[in-house]
Protein backbone atom coordinates (compact mmCIF):
# COMPACT_ATOMS: atom_id res chain seq x y z
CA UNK A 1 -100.41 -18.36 29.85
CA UNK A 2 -97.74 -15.80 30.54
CA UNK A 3 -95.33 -15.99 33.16
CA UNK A 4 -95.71 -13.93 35.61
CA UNK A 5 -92.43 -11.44 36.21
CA UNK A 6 -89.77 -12.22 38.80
CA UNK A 7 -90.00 -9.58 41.59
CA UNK A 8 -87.08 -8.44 43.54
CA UNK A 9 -84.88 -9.70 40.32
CA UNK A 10 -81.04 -9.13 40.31
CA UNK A 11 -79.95 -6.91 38.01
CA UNK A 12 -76.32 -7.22 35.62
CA UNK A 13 -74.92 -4.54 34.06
CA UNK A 14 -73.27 -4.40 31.32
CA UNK A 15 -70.57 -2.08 30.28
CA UNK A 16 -68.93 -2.62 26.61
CA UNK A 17 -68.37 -0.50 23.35
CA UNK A 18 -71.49 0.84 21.29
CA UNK A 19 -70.22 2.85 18.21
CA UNK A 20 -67.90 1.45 15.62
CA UNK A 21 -64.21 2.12 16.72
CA UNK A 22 -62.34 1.20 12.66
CA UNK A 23 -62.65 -1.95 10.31
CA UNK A 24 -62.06 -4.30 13.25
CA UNK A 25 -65.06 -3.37 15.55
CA UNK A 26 -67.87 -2.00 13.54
CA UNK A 27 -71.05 -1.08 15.70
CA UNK A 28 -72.73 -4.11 14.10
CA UNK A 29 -70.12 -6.11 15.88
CA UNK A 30 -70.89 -4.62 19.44
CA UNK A 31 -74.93 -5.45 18.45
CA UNK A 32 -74.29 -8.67 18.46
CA UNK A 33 -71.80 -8.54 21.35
CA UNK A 34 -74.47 -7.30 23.26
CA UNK A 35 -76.84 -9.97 22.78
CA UNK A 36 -74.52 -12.86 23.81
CA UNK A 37 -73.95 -10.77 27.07
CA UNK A 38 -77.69 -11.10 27.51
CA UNK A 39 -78.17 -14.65 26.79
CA UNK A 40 -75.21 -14.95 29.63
CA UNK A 41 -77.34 -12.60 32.12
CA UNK A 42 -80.32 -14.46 31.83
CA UNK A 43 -79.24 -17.89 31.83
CA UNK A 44 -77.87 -16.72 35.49
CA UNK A 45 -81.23 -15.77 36.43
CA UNK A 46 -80.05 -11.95 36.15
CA UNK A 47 -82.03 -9.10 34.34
CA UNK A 48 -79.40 -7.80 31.76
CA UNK A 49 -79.01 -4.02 31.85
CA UNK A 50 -77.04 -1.78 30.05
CA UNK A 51 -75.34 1.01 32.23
CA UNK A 52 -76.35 4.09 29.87
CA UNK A 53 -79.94 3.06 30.41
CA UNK A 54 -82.18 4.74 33.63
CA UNK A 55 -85.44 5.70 32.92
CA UNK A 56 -85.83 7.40 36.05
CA UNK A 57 -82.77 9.79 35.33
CA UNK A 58 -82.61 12.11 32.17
CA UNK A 59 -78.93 13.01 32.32
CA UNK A 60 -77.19 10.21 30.84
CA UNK A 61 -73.84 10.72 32.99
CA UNK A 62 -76.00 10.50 36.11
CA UNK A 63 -77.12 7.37 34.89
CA UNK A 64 -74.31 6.11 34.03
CA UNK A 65 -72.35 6.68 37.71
CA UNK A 66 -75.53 5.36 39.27
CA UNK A 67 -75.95 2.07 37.51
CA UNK A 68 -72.01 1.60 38.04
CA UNK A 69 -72.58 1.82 41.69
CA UNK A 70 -76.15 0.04 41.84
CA UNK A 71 -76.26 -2.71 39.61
CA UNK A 72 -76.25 -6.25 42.00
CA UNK A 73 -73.10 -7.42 39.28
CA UNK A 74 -71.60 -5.66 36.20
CA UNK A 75 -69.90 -7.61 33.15
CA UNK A 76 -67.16 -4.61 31.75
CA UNK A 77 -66.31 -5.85 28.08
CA UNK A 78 -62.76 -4.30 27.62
CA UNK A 79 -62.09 -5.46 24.07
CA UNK A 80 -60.20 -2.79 21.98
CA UNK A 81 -59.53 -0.55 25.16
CA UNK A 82 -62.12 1.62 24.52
CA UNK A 83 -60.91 4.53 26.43
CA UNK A 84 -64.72 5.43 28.36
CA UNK A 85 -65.47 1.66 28.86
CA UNK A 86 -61.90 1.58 30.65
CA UNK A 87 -62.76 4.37 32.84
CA UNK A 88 -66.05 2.86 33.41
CA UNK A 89 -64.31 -0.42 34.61
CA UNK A 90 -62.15 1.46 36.73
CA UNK A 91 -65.03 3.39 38.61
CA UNK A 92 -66.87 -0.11 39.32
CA UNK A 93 -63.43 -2.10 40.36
CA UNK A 94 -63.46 1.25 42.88
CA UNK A 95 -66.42 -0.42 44.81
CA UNK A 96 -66.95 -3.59 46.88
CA UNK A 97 -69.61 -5.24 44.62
CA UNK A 98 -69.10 -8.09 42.12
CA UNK A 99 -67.43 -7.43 38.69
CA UNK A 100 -66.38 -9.50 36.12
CA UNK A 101 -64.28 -8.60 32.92
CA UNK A 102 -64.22 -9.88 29.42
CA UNK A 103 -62.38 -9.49 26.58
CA UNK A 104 -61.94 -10.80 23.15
CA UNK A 105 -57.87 -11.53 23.68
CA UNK A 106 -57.28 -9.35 21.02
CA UNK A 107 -55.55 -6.59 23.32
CA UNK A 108 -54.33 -7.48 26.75
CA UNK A 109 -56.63 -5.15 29.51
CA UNK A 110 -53.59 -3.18 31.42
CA UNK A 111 -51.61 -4.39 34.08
CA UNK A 112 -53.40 -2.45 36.76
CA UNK A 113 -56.62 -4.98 35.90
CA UNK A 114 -54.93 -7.79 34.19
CA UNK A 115 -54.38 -9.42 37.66
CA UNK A 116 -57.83 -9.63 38.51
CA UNK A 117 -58.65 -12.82 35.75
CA UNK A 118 -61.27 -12.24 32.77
CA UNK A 119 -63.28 -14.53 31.06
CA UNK A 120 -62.29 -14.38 26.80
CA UNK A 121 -64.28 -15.20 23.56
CA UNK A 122 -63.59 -15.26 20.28
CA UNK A 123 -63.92 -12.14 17.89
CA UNK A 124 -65.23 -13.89 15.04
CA UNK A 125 -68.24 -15.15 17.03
CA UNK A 126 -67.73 -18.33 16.44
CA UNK A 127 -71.04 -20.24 16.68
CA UNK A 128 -69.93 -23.43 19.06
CA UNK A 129 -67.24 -20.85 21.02
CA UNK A 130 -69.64 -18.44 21.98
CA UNK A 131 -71.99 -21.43 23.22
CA UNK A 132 -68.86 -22.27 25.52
CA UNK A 133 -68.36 -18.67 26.45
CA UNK A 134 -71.52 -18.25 27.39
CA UNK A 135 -71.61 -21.34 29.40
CA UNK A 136 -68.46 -20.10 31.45
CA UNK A 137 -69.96 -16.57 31.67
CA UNK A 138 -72.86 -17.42 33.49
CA UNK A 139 -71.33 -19.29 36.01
CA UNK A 140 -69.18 -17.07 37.05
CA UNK A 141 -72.10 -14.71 37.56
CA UNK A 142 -73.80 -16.92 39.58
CA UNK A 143 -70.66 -17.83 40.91
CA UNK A 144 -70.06 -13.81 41.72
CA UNK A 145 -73.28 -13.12 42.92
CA UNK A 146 -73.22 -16.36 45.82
CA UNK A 147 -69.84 -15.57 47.21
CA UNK A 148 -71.12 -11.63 47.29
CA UNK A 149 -74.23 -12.99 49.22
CA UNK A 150 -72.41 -15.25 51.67
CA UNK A 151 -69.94 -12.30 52.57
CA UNK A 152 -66.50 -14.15 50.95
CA UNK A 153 -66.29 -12.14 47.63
CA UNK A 154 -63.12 -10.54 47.36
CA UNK A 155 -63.56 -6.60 45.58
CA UNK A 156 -60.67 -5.82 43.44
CA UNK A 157 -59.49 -2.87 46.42
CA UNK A 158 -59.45 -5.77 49.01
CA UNK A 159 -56.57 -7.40 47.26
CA UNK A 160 -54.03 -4.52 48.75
CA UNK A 161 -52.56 -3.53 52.04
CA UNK A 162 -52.94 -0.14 53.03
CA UNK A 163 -49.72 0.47 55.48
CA UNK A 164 -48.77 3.56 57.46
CA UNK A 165 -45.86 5.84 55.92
CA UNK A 166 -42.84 6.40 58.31
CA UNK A 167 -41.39 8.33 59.27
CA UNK A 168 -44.05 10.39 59.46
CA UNK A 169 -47.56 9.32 60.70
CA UNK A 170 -49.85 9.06 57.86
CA UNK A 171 -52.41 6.62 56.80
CA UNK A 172 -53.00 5.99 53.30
CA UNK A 173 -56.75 5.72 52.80
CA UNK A 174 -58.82 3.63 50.42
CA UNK A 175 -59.99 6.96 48.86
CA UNK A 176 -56.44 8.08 47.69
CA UNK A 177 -55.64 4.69 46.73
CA UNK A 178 -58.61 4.13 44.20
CA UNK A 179 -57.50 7.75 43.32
CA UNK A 180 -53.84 6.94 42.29
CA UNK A 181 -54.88 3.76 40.62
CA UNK A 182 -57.40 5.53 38.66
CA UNK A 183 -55.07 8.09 37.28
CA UNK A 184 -52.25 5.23 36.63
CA UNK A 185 -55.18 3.02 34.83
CA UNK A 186 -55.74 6.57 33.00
CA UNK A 187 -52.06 7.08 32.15
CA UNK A 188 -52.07 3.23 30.81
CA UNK A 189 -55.22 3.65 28.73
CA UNK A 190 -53.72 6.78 27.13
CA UNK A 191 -50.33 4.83 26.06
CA UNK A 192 -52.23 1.91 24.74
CA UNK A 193 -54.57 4.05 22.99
CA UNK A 194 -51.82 5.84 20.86
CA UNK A 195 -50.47 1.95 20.95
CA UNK A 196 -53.77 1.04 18.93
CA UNK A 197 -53.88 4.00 16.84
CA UNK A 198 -50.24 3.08 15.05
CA UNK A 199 -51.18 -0.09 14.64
CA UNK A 200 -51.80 -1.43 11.26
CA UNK A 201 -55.46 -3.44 10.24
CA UNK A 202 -52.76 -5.91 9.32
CA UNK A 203 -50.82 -6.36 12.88
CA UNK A 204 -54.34 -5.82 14.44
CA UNK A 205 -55.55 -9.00 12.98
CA UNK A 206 -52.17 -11.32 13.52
CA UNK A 207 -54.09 -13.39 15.94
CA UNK A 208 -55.14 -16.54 14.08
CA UNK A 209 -56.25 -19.35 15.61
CA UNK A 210 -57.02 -21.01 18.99
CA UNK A 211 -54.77 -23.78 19.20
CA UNK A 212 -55.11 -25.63 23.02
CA UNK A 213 -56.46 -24.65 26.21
CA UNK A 214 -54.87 -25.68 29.29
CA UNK A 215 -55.98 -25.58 33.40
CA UNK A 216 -52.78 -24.99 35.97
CA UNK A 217 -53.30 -25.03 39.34
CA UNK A 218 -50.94 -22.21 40.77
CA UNK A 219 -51.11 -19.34 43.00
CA UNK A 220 -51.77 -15.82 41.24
CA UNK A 221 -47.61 -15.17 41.46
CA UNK A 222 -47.45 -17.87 39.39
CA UNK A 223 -49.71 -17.53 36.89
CA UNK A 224 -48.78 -13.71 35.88
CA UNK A 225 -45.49 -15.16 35.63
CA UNK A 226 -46.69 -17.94 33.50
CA UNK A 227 -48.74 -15.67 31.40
CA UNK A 228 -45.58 -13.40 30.64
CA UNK A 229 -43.12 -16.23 29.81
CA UNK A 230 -45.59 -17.95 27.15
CA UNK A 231 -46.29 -14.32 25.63
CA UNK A 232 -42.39 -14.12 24.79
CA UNK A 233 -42.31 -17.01 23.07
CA UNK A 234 -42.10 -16.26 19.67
CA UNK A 235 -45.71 -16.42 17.54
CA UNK A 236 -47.70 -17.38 20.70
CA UNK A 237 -49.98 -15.00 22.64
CA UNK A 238 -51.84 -16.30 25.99
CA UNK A 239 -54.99 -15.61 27.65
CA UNK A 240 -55.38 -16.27 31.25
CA UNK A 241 -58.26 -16.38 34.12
CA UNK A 242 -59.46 -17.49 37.19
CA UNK A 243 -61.36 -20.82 37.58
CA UNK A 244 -61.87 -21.15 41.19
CA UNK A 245 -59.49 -21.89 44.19
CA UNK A 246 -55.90 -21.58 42.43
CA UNK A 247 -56.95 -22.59 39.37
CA UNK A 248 -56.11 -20.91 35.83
CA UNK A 249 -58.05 -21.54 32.46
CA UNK A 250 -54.86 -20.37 29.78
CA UNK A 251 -55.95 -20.27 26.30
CA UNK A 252 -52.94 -20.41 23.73
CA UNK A 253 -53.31 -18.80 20.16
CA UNK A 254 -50.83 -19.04 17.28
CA UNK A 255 -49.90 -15.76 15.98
CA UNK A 256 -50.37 -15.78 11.82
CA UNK A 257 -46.92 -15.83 11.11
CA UNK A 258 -46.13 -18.89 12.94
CA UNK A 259 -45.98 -22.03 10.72
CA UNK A 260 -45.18 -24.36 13.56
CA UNK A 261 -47.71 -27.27 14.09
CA UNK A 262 -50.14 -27.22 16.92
CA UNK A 263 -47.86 -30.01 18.48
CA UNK A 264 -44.85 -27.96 18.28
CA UNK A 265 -46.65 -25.47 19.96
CA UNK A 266 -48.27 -26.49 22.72
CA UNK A 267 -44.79 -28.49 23.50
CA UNK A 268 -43.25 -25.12 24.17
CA UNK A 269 -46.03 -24.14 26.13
CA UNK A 270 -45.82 -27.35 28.56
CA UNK A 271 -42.26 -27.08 29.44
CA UNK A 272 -41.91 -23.31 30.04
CA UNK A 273 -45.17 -23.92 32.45
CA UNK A 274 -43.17 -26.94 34.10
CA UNK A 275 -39.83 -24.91 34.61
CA UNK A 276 -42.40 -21.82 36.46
CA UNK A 277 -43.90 -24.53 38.32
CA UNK A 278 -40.84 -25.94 39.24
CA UNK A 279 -39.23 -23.14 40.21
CA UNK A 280 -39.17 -22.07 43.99
């Protein structure tokens, strides 16, 4: 017998890349992008759906903007900085509801997002990975989605003061801030864009391996700070997010040129995280 459909079901957006963007994302890649996102959706209990789709609107832009604004949560895939997924990402931080970014770690999301925590997989799919990814995703979707319902989820915009200019009387709204962000998030897209489009297919795929993952219990101060010491050391590139209460999942990768062992490595790692930590 069939199971009868949920009613009243949560929906999940999703807002990623569709069409091929060079050798490194083909739109085969994004296909099968797509479906892990789904498998993550569902295993939350969500219905997965993607932003472009509305049967009830024929103009896809007006789809778009309403989904953004509708959806219960939205997952916004920023791997390779597409430039319309970024600005899609930026219109949904804009509101109260629950978001959650991903990213493959291949390019950092700007600093004007970065702050926020995202959840990373692997671009080669790896089969047992993605199994963990998912995993991770669709807790914090449920995770998302409880806090949002028991009125202590905390929207990108609520992390900022808004303060009163002197000397002259003036209060900044919450409307001109999401403004100026938006055109700064714009300004950052652009540079990183022209970044991308220098880069060689070589450089783009330096990244090699995985090679420990690590959970630090520091305040967000702390953990920007720790992500932007272990990104200078030579050969190393970090991933960070946001567990729960204060506590930071890092993911270290060796670059391709670095011959150093694992050991070597993570060594580094561990003592430039216990001088931050140290440090008052």
């Amino acid at each position: 017998m069939a199971k009868e459909p949920k009613t009243n079901q949560k929906s999940c957006g999703i807002v990623m890349p569709i069409a091929s963007m060079g050798e490194l994302y083909p739109e085969e890649h994004w296909a099968k992008v797509q479906k892990i996102h789904r498998r993550a959706i569902e295993k939350a209990g969500l219905k997965p759906k993607l932003v472009w789709e509305n049967p009830a609107l024929d103009v896809i832009q007006s789809a778009i903007l309403q989904n953004i604004y509708e959806n219960d949560v939205i997952i916004c895939d920023v791997s390779g900085l597409n430039p319309n997924v970024m600005l899609e990402t930026g219109l949904r931080l804009s509101t109260k509801k629950p978001t959650i970014i991903v990213t493959d770690g291949q390019k950092k999301p700007p600093f004007d997002i970065n702050n926020i925590g995202y959840i990373d997989y692997r671009r080669d799919l790896e089969y047992n990975s993605i199994d963990n990814f998912i995993d991770r995703l669709a807790k914090k979707i449920e995770e998302v989605q409880r806090t949002f319902s028991e009125g202590t989820y905390k929207s990108f915009v609520e992390n900022f003061t808004f303060e009163m200019v002197e000397p002259k009387t003036e209060t900044v709204t919450e409307t001109k801030y999401i403004i100026d962000k938006l055109d700064n998030l714009s300004a950052s897209i652009s540079r990183l864009q022209r970044s991308r489009d220098q880069m060689s297919s070589d450089e783009s795929e330096a990244i090699s391996e995985l090679v420990g993952s690590l959970v630090v219990k520091a305040d967000a101060e702390k953990a920007s700070k720790i992500e932007e010491t272990l990104d200078e050391i030579d050969g190393v590139y970090c991933t960070i997010s946001e567990m729960k209460n204060d506590e930071w999942d890092l993911n270290i990768y060796r670059m391709e040129y670095n011959k150093n062992p694992t050991r070597m490595i993570m060594a580094q790692v561990r003592l430039q995280i216990d001088r931050i930590m140290n440090t008052k």
